[in-house]
Protein backbone atom coordinates (compact mmCIF):
# COMPACT_ATOMS: atom_id res chain seq x y z
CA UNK A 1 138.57 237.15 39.06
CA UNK A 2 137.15 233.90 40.00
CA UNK A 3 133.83 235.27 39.52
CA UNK A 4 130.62 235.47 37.31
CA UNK A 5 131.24 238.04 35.72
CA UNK A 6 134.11 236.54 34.40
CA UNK A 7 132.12 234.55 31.96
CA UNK A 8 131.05 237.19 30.00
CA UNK A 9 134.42 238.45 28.58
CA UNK A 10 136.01 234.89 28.60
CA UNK A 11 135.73 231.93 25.77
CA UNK A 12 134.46 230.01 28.95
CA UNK A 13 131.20 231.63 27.98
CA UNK A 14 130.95 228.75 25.09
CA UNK A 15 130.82 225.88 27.66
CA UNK A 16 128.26 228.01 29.55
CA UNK A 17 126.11 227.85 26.59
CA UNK A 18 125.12 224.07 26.64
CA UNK A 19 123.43 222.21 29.44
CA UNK A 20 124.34 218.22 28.12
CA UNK A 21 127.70 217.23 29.57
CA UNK A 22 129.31 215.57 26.59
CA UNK A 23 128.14 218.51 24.51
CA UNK A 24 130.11 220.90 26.83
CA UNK A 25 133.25 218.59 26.68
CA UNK A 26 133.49 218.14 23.19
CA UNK A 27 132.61 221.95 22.01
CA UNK A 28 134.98 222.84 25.42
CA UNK A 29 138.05 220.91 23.71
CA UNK A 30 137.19 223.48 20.14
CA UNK A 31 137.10 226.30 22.38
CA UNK A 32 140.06 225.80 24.13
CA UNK A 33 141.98 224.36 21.64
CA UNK A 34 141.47 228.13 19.77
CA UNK A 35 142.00 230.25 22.40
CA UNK A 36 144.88 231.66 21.30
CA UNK A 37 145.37 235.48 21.42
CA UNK A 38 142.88 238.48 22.03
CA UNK A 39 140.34 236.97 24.33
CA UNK A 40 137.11 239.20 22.03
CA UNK A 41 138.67 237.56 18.79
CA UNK A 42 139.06 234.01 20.16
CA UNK A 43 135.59 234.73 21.44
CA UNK A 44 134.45 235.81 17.41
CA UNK A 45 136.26 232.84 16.27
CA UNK A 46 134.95 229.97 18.02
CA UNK A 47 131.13 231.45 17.83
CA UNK A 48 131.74 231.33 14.01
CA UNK A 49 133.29 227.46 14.35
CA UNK A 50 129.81 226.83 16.60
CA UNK A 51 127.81 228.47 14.28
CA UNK A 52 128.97 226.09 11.10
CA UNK A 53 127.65 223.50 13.54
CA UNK A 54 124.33 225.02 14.50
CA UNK A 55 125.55 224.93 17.97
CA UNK A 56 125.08 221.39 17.80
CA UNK A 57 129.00 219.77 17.96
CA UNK A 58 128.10 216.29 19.16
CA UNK A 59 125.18 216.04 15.98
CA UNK A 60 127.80 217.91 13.41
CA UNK A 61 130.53 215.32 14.45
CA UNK A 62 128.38 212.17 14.85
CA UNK A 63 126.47 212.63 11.39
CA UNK A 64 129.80 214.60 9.26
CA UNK A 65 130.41 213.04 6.31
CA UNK A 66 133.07 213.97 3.42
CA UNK A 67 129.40 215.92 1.99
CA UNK A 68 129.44 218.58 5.30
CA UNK A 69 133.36 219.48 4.51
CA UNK A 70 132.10 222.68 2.84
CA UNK A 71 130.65 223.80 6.16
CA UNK A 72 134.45 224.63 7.28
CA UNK A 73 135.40 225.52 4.63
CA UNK A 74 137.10 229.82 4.69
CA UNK A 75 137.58 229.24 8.40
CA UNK A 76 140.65 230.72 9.56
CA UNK A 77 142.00 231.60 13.36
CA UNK A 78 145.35 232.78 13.13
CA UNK A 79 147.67 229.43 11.86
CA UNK A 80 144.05 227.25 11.96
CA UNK A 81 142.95 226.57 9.14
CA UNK A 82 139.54 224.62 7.97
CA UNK A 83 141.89 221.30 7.32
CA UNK A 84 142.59 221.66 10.78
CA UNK A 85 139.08 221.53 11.70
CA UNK A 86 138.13 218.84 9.49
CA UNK A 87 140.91 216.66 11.10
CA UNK A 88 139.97 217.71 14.37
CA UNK A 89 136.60 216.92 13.51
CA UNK A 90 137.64 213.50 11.98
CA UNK A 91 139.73 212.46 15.13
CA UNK A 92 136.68 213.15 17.69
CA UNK A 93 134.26 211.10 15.56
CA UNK A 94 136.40 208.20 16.27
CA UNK A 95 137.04 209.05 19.30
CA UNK A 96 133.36 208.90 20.33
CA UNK A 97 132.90 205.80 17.99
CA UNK A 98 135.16 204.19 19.98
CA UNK A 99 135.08 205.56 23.74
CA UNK A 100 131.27 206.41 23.47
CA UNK A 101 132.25 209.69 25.56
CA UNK A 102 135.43 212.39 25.26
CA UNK A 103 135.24 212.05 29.04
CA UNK A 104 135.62 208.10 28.71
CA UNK A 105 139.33 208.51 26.08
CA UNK A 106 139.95 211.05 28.28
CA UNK A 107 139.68 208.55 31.71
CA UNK A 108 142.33 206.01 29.68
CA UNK A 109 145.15 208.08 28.65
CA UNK A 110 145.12 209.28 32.19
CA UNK A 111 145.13 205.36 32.90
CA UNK A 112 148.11 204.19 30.47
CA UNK A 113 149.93 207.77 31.77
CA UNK A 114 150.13 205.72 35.16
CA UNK A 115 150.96 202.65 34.50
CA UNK A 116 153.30 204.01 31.41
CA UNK A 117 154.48 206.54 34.06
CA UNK A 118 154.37 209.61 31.68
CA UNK A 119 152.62 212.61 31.38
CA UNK A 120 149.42 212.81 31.04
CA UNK A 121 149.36 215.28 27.82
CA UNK A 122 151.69 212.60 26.29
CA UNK A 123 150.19 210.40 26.12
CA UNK A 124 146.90 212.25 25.04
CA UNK A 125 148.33 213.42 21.92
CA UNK A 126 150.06 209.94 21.16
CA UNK A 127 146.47 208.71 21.84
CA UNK A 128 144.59 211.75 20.21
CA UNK A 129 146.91 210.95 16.44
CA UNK A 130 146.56 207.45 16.76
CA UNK A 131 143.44 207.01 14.81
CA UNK A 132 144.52 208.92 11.67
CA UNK A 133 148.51 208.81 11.37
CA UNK A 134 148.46 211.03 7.86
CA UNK A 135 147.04 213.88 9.89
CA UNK A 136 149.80 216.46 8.48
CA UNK A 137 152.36 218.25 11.01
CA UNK A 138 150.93 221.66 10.97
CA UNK A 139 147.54 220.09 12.33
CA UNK A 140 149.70 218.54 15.15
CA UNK A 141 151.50 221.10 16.46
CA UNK A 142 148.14 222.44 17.36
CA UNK A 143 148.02 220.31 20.33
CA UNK A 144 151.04 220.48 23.06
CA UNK A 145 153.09 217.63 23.88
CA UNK A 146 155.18 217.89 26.84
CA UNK A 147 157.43 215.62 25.81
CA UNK A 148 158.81 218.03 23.40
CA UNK A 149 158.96 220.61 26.11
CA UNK A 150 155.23 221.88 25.17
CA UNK A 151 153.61 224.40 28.54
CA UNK A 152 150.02 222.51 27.18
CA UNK A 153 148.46 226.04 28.41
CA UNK A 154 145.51 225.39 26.31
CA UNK A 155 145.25 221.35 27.53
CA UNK A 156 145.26 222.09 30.88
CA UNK A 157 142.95 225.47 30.33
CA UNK A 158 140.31 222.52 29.33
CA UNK A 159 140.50 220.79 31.56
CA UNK A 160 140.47 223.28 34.33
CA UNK A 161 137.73 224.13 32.70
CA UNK A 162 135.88 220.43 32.85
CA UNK A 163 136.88 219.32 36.06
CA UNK A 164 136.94 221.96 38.74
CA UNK A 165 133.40 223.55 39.81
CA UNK A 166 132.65 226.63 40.78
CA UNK A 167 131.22 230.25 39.60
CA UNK A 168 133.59 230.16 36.39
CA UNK A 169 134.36 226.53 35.94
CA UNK A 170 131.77 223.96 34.57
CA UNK A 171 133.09 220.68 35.94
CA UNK A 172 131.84 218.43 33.23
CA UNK A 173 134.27 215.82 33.96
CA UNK A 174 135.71 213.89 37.15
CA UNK A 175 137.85 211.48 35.63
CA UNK A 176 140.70 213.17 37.72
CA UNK A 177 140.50 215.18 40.74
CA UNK A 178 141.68 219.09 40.77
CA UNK A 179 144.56 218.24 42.51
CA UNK A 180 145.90 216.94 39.68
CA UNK A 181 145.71 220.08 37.18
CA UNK A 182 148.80 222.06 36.42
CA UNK A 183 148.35 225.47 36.17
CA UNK A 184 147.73 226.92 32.31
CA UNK A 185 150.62 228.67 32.06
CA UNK A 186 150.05 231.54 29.45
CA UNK A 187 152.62 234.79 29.08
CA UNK A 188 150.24 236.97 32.02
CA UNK A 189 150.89 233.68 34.69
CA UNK A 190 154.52 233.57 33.43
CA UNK A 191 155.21 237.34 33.73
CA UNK A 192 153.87 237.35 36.98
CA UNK A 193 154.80 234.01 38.53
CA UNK A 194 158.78 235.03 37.81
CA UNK A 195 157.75 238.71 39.37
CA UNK A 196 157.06 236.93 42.41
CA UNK A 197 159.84 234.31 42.14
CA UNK A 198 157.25 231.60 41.93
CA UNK A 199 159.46 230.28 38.95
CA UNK A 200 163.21 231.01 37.67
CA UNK A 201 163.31 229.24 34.30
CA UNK A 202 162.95 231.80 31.36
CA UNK A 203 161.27 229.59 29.02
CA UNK A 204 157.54 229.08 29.19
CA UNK A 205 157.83 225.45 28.60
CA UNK A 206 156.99 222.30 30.56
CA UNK A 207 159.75 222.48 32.87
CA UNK A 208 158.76 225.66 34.16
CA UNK A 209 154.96 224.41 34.78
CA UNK A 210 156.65 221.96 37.05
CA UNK A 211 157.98 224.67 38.76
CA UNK A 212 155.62 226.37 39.14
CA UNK A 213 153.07 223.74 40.02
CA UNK A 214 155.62 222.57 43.08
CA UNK A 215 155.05 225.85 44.75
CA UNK A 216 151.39 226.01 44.14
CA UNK A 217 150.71 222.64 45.54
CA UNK A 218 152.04 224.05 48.91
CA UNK A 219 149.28 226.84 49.00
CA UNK A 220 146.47 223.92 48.48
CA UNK A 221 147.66 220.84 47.08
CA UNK A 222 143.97 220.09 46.36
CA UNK A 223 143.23 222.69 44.24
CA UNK A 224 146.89 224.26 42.51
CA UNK A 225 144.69 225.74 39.40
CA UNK A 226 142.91 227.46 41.09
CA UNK A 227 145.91 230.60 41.38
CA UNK A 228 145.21 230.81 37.71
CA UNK A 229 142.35 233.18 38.26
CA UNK A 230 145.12 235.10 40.65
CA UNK A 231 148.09 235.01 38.77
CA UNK A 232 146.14 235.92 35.32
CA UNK A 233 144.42 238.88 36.87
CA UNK A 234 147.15 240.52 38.49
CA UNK A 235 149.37 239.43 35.24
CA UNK A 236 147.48 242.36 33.66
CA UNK A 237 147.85 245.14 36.14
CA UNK A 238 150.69 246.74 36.10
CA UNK A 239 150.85 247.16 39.87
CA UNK A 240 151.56 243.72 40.47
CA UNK A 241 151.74 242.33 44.31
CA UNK A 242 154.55 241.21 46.01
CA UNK A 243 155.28 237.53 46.49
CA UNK A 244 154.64 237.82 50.23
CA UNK A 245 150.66 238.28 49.48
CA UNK A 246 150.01 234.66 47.94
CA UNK A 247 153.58 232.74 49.34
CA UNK A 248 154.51 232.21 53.18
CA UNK A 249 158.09 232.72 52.62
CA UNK A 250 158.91 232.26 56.27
């Protein structure tokens, strides 16, 4: 799966599409953020987000005013909604107002997760709300917290995404190493991880991304996220392998 080809049918494709890092990060974190659901529909969604930008995120976010708020306006992605948008929107202007790069906010909440000794998606979205605290609930809840037993599947998509390299993955970012990315744990990894008995919790929740990650960091503890590609794949075909094919078990 981990393969070129994969682009094509994949809302990777959008990160593919820009050659300036920061430009990748930033319209990465939209496309990720939506991909929720049928892959060609996530795909239709975020190309009609892009194209309210003119494929230009960092210009539409530097330069939006209360004046561009019409340019979101009818968007809809299953429970997004254009306010949604416009707060995401909001929250990334100040972000880059104040960090100068995504990349850079990105580097400290992995710092105060250390020293704070908590995850680091909590802290992101403690960080990521701070600047506008009337941001309603429903706009939250689009962004996991794992501190309320959130999986952060999309999160950690991202930033597989951003950091690791290769013939899918852009690498954009090396604030943190691979070794460090959980596993995006959506219902194909889940199905297939408890097929294998890579995990035994039933809920797809933070716990069991723990679980999950301890075994994977025994295949290559510098790379766990990389199994995604696996575990996704043979998540959709029916014929899935045995444990023994990815998991010394003696």
């Amino acid at each position: 799966m981990e393969v070129p080809a994969y682009i094509k049918d994949d809302p990777i494709q959008f990160l593919h599409a820009f050659d300036d890092a920061e430009e990748i990060n930033v319209a990465g974190f939209f496309t990720a953020t939506m991909a929720w659901g049928k892959r060609s529909i996530v795909i239709a969604k975020v190309h009609d987000l892009l194209a309210r930008m003119a494929y230009k995120p960092l210009d539409f976010i530097g330069n939006f005013t209360e004046l561009d708020t019409h340019r979101l306006t009818g968007f809809k992605h299953r429970t997004f909604n254009s306010e949604d948008i416009y707060w995401l929107v909001k929250t990334i202007q100040q972000i880059l107002f104040h960090y100068t790069t995504f990349e850079a906010f990105w580097a400290n909440c992995l710092n105060c997760s250390i020293v704070e000794n908590r995850p680091l998606m909590g802290v992101f979205h403690e960080e990521f709300f701070r600047f506008f605290p009337e941001i309603p609930a429903r706009t939250r809840r689009h962004i996991s917290n794992p501190e309320k037993g959130g999986s952060c599947k999309r999160l950690y998509m991202y930033l597989r995404w951003t950091i690791r390299g290769g013939p899918v993955d852009v690498g954009s970012m090396s604030f943190m190493p691979p070794s460090q990315i959980y596993i995006p744990l959506d219902v194909h990894v889940a199905r297939q991880s408890r097929r294998m008995g890579l995990i035994t919790r039933k809920q797809n929740d933070w716990k069991a991304v723990e679980e999950l990650q301890e075994q994977l960091v025994i295949l290559d503890p510098s790379d766990p996220s990389k199994y995604d590609y696996a575990l996704f794949g043979v998540g959709l075909n029916p014929h899935w392998l045995d444990k023994k094919w990815i998991l010394n078990n003696n």
